[in-house]
C-alpha atoms as a PDB file:
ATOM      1  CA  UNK A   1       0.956  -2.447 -17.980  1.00  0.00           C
ATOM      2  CA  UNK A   2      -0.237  -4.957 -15.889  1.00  0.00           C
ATOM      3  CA  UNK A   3      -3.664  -6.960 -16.576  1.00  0.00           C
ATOM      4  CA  UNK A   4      -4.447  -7.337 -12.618  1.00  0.00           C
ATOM      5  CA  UNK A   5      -7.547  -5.270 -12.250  1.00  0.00           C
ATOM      6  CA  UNK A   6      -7.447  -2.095 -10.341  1.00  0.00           C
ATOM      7  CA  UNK A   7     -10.162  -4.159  -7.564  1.00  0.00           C
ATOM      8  CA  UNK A   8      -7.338  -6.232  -7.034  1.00  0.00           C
ATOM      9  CA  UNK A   9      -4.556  -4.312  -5.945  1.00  0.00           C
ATOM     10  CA  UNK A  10      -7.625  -2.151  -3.560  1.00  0.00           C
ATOM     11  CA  UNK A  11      -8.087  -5.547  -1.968  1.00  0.00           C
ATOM     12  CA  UNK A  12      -4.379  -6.272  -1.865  1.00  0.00           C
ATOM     13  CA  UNK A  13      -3.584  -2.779  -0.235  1.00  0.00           C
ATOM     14  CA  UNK A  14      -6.541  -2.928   2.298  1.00  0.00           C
ATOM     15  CA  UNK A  15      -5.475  -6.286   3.246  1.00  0.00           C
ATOM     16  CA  UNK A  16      -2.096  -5.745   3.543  1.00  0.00           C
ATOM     17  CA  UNK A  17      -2.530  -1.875   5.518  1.00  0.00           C
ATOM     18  CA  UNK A  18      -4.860  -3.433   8.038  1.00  0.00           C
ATOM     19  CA  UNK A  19      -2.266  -6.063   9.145  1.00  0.00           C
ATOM     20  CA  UNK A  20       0.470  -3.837  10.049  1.00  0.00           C
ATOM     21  CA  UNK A  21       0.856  -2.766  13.540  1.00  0.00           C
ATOM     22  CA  UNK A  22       1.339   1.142  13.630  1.00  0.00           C
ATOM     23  CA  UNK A  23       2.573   3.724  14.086  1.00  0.00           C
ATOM     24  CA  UNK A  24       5.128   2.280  10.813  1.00  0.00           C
ATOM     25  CA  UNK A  25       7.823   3.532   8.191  1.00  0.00           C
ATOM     26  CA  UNK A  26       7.641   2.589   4.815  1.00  0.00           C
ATOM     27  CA  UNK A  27       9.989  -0.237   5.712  1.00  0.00           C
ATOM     28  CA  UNK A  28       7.459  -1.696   7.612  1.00  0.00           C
ATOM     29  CA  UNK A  29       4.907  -1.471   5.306  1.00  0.00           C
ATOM     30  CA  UNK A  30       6.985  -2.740   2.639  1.00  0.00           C
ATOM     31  CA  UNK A  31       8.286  -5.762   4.658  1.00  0.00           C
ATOM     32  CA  UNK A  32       4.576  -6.599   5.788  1.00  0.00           C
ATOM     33  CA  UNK A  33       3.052  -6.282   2.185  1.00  0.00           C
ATOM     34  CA  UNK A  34       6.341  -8.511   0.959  1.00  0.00           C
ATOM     35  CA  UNK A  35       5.415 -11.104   3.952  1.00  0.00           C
ATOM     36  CA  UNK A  36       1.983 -11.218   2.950  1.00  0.00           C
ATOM     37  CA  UNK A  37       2.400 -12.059  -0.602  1.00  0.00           C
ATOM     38  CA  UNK A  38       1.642  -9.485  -1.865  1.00  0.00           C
ATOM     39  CA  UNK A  39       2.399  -8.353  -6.142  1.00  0.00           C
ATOM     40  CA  UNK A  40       5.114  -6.557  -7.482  1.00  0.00           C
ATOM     41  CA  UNK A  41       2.510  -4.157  -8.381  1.00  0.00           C
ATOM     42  CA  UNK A  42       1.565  -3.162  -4.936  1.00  0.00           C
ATOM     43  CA  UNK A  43       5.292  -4.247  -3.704  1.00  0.00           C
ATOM     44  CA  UNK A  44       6.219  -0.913  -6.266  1.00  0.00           C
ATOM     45  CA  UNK A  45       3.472   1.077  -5.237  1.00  0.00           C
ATOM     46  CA  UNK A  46       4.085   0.433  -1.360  1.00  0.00           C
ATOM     47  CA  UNK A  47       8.093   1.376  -1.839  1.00  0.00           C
ATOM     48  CA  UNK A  48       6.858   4.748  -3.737  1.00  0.00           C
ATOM     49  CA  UNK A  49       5.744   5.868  -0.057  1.00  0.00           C
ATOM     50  CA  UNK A  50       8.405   8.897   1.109  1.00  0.00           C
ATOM     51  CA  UNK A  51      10.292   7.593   3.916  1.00  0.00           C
ATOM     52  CA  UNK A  52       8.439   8.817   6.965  1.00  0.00           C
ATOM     53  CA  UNK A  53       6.534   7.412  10.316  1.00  0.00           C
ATOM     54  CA  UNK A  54       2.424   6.578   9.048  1.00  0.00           C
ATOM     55  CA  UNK A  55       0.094   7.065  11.679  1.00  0.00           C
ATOM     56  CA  UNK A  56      -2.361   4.763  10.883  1.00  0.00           C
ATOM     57  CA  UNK A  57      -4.176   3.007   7.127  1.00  0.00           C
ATOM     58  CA  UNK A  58      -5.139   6.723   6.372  1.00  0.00           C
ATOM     59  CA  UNK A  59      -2.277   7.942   6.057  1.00  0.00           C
ATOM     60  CA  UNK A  60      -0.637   5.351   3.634  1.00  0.00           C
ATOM     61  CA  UNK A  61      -3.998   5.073   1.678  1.00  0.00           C
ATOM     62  CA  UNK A  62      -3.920   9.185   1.518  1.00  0.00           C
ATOM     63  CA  UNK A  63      -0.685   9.488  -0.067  1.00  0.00           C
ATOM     64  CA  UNK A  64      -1.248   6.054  -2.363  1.00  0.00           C
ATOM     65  CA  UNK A  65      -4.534   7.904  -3.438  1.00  0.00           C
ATOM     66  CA  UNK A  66      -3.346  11.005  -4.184  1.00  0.00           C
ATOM     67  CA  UNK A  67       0.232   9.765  -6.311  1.00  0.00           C
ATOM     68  CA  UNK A  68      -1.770   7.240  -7.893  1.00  0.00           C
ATOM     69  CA  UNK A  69      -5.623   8.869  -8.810  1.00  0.00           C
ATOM     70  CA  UNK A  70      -8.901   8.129  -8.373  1.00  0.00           C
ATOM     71  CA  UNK A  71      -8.184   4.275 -10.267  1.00  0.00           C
ATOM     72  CA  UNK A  72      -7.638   3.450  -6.238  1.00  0.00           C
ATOM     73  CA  UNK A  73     -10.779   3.497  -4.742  1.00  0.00           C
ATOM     74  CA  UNK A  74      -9.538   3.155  -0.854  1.00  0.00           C
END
């Protein structure tokens, strides 16, 4: 596992979420999370999203919190 705390990756994924432009597909989200710089960790968690159109951060940080438990407190 990885020894980047769990605050981390939160920060990582709130950073990243609030710079795409939406409505987005996972693509998106992937490609702006890669462009940011962001880890493999979140780079594996982002490309775990199912393939759809995300409304806004809530829905991406909806599905990430319910796939991947409470440890992501978004």
């Amino acid at each position: 596992m990885s020894s980047v705390p769990m605050e981390a990756i939160d920060l990582q994924i709130a950073d990243v979420l609030h710079a795409v432009r939406y409505p987005a597909n996972k693509d998106c989200i992937v490609d702006a999370a890669r462009d940011a710089g962001a880890s493999n960790e979140l780079l594996a968690i982002l490309d775990g999203l199912p393939e759809q159109d995300y409304s806004g951060v809530d829905d991406v940080t909806r599905f990430i919190g319910s796939n991947y438990g409470p440890g992501l407190g978004l």
